[in-house]
N, C-alpha and C. Protein backbone atom coordinates (compact mmCIF):
# COMPACT_ATOMS: atom_id res chain seq x y z
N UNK A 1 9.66 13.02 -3.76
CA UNK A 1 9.06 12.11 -2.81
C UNK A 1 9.78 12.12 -1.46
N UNK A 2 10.88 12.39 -1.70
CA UNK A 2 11.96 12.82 -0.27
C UNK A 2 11.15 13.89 0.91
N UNK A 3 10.62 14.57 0.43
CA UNK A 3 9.53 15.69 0.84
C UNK A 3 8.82 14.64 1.86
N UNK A 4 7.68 14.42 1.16
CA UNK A 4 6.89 13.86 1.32
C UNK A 4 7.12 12.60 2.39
N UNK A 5 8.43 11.58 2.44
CA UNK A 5 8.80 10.87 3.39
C UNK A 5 9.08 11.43 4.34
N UNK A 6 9.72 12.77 4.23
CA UNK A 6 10.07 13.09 5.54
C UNK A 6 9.42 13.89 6.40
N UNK A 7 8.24 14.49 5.46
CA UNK A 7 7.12 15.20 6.39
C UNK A 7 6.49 13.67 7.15
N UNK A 8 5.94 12.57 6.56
CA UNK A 8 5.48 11.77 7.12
C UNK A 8 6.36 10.96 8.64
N UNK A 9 7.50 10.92 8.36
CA UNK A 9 8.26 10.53 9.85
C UNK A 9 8.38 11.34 10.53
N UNK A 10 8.62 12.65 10.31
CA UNK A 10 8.10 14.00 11.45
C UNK A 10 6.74 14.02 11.94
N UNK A 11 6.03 13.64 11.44
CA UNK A 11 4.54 13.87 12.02
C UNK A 11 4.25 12.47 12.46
N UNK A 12 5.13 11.49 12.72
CA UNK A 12 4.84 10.61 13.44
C UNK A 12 6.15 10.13 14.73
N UNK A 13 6.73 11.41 14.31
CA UNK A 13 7.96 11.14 15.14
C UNK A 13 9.00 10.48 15.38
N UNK A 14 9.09 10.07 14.36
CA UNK A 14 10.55 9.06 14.11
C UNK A 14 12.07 9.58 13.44
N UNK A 15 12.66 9.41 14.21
CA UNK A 15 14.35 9.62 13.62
C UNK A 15 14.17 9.81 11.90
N UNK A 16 14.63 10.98 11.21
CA UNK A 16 14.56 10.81 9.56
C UNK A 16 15.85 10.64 9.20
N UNK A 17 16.10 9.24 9.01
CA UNK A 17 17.77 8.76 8.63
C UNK A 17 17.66 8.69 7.63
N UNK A 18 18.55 8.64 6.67
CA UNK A 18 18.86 8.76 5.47
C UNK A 18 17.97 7.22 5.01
N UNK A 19 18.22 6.27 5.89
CA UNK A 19 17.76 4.94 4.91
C UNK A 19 16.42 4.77 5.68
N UNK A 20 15.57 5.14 6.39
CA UNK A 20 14.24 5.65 6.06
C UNK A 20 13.71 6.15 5.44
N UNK A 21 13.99 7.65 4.80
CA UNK A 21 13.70 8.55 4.13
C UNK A 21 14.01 7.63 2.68
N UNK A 22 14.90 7.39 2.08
CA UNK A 22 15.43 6.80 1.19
C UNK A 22 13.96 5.65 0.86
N UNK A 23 14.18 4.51 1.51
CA UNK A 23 13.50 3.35 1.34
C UNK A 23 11.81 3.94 1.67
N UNK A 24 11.37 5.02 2.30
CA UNK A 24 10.17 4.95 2.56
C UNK A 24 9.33 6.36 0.72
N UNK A 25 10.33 6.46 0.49
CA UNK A 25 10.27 7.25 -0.49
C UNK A 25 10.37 6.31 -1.52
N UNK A 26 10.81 5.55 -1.87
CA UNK A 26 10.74 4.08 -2.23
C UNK A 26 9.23 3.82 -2.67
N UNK A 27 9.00 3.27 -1.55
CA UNK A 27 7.51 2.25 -1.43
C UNK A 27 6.44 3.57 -1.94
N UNK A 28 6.58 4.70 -2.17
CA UNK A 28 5.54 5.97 -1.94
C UNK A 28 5.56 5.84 -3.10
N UNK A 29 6.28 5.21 -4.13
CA UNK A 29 6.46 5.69 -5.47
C UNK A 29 6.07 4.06 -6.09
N UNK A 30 5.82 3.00 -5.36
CA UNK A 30 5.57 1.53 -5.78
C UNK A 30 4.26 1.32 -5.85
N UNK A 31 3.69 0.48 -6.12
CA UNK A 31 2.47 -0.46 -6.34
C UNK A 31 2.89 -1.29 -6.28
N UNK A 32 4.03 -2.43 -6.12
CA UNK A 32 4.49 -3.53 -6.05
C UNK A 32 5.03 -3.78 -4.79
N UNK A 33 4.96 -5.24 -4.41
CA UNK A 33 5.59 -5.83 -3.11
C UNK A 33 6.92 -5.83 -3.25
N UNK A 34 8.28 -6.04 -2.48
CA UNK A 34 9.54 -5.83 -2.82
C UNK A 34 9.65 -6.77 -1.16
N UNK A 35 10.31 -8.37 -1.37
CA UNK A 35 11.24 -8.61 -0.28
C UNK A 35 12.25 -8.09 0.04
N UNK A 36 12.81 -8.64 1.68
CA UNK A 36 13.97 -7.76 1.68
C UNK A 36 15.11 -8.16 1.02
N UNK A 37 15.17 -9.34 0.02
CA UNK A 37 16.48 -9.37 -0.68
C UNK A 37 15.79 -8.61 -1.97
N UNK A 38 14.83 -8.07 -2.33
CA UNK A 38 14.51 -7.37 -3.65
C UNK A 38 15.20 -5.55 -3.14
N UNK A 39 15.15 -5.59 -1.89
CA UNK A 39 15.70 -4.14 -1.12
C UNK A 39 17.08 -4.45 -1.23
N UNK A 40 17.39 -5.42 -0.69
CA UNK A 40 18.74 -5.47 -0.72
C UNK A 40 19.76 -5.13 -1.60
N UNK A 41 18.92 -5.87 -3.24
CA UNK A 41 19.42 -5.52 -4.44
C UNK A 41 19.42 -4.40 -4.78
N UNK A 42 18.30 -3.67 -4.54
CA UNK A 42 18.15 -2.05 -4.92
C UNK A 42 19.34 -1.28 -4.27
N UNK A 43 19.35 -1.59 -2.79
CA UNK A 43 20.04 -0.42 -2.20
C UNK A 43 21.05 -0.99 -1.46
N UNK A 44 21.80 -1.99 -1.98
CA UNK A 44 22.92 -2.72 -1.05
C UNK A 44 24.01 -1.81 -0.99
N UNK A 45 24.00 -1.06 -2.05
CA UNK A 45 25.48 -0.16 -2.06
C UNK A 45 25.51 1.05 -1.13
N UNK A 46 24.33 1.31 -0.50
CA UNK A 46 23.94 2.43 0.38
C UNK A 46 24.01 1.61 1.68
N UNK A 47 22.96 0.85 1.71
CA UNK A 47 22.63 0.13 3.34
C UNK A 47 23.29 -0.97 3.30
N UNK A 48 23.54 -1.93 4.55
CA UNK A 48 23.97 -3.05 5.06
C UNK A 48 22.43 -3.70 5.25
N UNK A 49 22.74 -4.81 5.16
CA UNK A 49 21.27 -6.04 5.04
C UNK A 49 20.28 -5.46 6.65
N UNK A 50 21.49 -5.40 7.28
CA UNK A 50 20.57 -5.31 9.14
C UNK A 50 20.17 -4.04 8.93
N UNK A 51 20.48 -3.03 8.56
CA UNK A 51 20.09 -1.58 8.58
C UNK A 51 18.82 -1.71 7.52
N UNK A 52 18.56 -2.21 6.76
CA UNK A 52 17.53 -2.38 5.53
C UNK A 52 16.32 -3.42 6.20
N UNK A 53 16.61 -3.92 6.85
CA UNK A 53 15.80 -5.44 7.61
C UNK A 53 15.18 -4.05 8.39
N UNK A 54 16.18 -3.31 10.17
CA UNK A 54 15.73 -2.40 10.73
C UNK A 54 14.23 -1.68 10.31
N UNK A 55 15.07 -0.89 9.15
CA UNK A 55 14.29 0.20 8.57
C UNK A 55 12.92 -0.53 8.15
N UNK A 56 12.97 -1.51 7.64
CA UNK A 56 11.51 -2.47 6.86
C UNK A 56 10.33 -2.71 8.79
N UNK A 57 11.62 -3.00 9.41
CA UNK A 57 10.29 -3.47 10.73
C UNK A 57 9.48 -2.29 11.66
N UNK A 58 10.63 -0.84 11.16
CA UNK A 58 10.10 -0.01 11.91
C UNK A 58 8.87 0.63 11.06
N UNK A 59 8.96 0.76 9.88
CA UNK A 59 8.15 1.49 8.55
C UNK A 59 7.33 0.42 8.76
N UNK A 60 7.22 -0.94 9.16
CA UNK A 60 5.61 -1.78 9.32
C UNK A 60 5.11 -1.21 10.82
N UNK A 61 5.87 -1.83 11.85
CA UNK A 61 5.13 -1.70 13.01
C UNK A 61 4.47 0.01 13.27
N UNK A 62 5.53 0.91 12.58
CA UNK A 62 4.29 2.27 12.47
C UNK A 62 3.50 2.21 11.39
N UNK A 63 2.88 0.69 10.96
CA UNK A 63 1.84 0.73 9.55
C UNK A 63 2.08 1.41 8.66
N UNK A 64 3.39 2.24 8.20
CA UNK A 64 3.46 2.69 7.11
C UNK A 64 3.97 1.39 5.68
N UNK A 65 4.05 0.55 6.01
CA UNK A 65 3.98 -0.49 5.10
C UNK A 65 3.43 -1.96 5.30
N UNK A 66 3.07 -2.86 4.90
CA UNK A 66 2.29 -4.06 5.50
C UNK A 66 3.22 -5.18 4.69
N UNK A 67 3.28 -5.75 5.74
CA UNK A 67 4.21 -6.89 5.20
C UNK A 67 3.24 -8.19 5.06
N UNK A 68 3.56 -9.44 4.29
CA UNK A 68 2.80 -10.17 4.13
C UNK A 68 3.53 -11.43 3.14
N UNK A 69 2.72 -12.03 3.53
CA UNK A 69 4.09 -13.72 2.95
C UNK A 69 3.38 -14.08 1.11
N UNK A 70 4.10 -14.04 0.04
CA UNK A 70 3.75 -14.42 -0.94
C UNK A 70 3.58 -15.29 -1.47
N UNK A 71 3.34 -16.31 -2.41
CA UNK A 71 2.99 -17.54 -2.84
C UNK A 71 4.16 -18.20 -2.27
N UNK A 72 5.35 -18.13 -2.57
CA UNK A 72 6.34 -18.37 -2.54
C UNK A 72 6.75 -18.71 -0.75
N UNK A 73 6.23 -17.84 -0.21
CA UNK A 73 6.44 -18.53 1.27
C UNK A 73 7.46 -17.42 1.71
N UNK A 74 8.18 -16.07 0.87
CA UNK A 74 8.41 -14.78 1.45
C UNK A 74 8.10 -13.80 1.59
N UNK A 75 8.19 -13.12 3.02
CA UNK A 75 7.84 -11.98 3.23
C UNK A 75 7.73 -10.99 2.46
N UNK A 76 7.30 -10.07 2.15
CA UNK A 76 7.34 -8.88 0.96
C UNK A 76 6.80 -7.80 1.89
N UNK A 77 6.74 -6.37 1.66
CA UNK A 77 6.57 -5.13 1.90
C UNK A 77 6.02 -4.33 0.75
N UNK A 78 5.23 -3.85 0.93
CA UNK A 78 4.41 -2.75 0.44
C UNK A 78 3.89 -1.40 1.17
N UNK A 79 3.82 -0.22 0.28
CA UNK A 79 3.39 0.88 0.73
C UNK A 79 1.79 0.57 1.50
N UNK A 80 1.76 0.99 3.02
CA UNK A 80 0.21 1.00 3.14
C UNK A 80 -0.53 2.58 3.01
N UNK A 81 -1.33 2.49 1.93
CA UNK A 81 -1.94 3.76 1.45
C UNK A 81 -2.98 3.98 2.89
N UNK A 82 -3.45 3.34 3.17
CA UNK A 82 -4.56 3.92 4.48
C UNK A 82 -3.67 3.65 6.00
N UNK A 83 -2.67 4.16 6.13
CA UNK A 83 -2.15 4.00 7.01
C UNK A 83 -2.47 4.23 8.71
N UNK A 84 -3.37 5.84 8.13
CA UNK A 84 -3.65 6.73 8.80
C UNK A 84 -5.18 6.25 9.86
N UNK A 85 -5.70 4.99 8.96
CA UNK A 85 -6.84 4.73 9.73
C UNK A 85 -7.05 3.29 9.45
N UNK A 86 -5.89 2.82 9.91
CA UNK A 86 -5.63 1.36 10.06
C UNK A 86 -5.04 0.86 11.45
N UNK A 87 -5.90 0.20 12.11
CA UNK A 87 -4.91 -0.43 13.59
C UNK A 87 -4.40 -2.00 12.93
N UNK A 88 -5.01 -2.54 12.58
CA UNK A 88 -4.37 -3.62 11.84
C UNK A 88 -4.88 -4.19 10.19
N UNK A 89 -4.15 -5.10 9.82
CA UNK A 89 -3.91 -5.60 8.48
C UNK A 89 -5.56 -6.50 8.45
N UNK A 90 -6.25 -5.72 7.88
CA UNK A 90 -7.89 -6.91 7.71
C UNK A 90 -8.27 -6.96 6.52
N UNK A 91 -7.61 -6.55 5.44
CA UNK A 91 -7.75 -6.36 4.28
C UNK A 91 -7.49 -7.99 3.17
N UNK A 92 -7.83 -7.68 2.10
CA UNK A 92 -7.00 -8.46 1.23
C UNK A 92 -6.16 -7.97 0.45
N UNK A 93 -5.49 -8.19 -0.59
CA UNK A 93 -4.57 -7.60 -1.48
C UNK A 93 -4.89 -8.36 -3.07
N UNK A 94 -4.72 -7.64 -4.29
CA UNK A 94 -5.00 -8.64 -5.27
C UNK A 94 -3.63 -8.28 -6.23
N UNK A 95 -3.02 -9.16 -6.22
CA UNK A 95 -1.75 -9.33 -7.21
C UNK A 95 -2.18 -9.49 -8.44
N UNK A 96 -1.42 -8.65 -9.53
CA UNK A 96 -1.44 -9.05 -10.90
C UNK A 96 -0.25 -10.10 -11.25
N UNK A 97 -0.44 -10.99 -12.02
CA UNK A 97 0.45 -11.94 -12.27
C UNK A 97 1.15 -11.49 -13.47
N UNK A 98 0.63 -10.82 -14.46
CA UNK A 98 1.46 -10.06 -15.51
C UNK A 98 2.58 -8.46 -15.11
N UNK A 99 1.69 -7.72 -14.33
CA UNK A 99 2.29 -6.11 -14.19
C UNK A 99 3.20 -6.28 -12.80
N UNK A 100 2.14 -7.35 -12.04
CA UNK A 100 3.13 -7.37 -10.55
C UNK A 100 2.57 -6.29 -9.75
N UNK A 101 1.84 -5.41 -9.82
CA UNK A 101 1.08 -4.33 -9.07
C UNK A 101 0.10 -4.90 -8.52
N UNK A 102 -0.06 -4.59 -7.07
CA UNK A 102 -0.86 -4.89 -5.99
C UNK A 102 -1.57 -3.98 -5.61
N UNK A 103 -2.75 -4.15 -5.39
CA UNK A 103 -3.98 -3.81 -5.09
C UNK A 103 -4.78 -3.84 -4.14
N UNK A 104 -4.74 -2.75 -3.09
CA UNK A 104 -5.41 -3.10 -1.65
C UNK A 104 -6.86 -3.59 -1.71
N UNK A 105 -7.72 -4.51 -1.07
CA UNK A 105 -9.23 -4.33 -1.34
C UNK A 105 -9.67 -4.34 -0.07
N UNK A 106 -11.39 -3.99 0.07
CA UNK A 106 -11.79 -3.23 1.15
C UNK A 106 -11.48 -4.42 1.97
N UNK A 107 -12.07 -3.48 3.14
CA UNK A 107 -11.80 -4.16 5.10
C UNK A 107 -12.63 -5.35 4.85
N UNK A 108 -12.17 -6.22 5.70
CA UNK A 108 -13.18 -7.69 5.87
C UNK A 108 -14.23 -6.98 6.94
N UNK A 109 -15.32 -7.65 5.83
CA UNK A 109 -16.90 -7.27 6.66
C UNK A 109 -16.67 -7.37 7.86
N UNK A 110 -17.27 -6.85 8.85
CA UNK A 110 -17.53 -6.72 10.42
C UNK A 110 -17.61 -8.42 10.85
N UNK A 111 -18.60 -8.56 10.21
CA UNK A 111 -19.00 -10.07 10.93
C UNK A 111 -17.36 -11.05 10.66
N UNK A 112 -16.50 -11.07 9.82
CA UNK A 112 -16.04 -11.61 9.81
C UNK A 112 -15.00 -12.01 10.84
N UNK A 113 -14.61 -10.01 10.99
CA UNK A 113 -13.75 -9.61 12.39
C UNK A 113 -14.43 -10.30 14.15
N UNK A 114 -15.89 -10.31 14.24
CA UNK A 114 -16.84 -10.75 15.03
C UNK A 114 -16.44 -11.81 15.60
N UNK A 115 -16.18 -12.83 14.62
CA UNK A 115 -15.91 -14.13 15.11
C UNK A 115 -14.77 -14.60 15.44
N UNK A 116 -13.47 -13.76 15.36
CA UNK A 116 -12.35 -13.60 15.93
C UNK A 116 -12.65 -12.98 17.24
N UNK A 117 -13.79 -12.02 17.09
CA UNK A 117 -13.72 -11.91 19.18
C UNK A 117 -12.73 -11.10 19.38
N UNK A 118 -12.55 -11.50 20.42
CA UNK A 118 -11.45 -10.37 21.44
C UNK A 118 -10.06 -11.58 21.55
N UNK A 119 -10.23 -12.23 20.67
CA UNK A 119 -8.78 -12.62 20.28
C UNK A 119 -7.62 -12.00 19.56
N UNK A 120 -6.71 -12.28 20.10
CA UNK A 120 -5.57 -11.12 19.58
C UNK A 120 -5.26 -11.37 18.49
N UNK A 121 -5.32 -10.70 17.42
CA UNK A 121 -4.65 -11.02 16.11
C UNK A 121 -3.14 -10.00 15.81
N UNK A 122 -2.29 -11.08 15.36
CA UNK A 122 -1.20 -10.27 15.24
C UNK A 122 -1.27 -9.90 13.64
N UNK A 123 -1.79 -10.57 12.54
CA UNK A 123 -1.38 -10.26 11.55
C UNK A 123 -2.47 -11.05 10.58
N UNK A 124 -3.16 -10.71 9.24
CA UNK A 124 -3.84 -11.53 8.30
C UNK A 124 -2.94 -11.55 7.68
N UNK A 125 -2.63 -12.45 6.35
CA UNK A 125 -1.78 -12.95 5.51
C UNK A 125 -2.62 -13.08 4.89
N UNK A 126 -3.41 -11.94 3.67
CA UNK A 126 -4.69 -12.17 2.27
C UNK A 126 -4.21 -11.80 1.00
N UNK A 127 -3.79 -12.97 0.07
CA UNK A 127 -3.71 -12.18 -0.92
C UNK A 127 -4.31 -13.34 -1.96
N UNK A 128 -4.77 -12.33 -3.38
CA UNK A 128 -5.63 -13.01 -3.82
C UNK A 128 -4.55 -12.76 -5.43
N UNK A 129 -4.25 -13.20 -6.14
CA UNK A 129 -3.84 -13.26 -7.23
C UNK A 129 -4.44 -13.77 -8.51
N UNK A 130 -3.77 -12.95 -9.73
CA UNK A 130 -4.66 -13.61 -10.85
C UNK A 130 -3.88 -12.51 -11.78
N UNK A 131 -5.09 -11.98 -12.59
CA UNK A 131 -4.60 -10.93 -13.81
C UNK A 131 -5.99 -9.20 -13.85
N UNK A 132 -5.26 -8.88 -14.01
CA UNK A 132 -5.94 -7.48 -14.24
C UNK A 132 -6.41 -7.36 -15.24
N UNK A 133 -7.98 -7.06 -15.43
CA UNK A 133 -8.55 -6.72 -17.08
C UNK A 133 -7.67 -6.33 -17.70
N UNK A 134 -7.23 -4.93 -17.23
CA UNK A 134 -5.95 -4.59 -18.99
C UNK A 134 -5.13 -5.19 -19.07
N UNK A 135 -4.63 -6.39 -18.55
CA UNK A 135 -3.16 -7.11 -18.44
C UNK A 135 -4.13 -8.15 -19.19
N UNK A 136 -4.74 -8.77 -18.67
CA UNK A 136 -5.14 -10.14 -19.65
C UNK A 136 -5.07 -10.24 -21.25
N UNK A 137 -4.88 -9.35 -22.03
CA UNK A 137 -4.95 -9.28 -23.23
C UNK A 137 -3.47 -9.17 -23.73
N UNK A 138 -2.53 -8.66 -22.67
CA UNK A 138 -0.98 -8.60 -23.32
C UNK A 138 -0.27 -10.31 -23.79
């Protein structure tokens, strides 16, 4: 997956530091949200908290991950699979409450975007939680 992270920050032009490459190779291999103290835990013995925070704001603001606030009221990070043809976050997300794997779902209908106008949106915050058919039975 190291491959694969680092062809993606070359073709978008970004510095390939070890704790980019590292952490974005990470999320390529997740279905799950991870705050940054869930990063922290993973990779504290490699990175310092500010270098791990860094790396999380630059891997969103180039949409390669979407950040978004959880029940709980913290931020979390996830891989964004449509990165490539996304200007912003209009989606929802559907959490499993058993597996913990997140689930992108389609774009909010047009009309919905409509009535926001030519108002600036910095960010949606959608997530919808519950249980996944094959999880409901465990």
């Amino acid at each position: 997956m190291e491959d694969k992270a680092d062809k993606i920050l070359s073709k978008l032009g970004l510095r390939r530091t070890p704790a980019r490459v590292e952490l974005l190779s990470f999320f390529l291999e997740s279905s799950k949200a991870f705050s940054l103290s869930d990063i922290e835990e993973l990779f504290g013995n490699n990175y310092d908290r500010s270098t791990i925070f860094r790396t999380l704001e630059v891997l969103t603001k180039q949409l390669l991950l979407e950040k978004f606030i959880d029940k709980k009221g913290v931020n979390v990070y996830i891989f964004h699979h449509n990165h490539t043809n996304c200007s912003q976050n209009n989606h929802f997300h559907f959490k499993c409450e058993n597996c913990q794997n997140i689930t992108a779902l389609p774009n909010l209908p047009e009309n919905y975007m409509a009535i926001l106008g030519k108002n600036q949106v910095k960010s949606l915050n959608l997530m919808v939680e519950g249980t996944y058919e094959d999880c409901q039975n465990l």
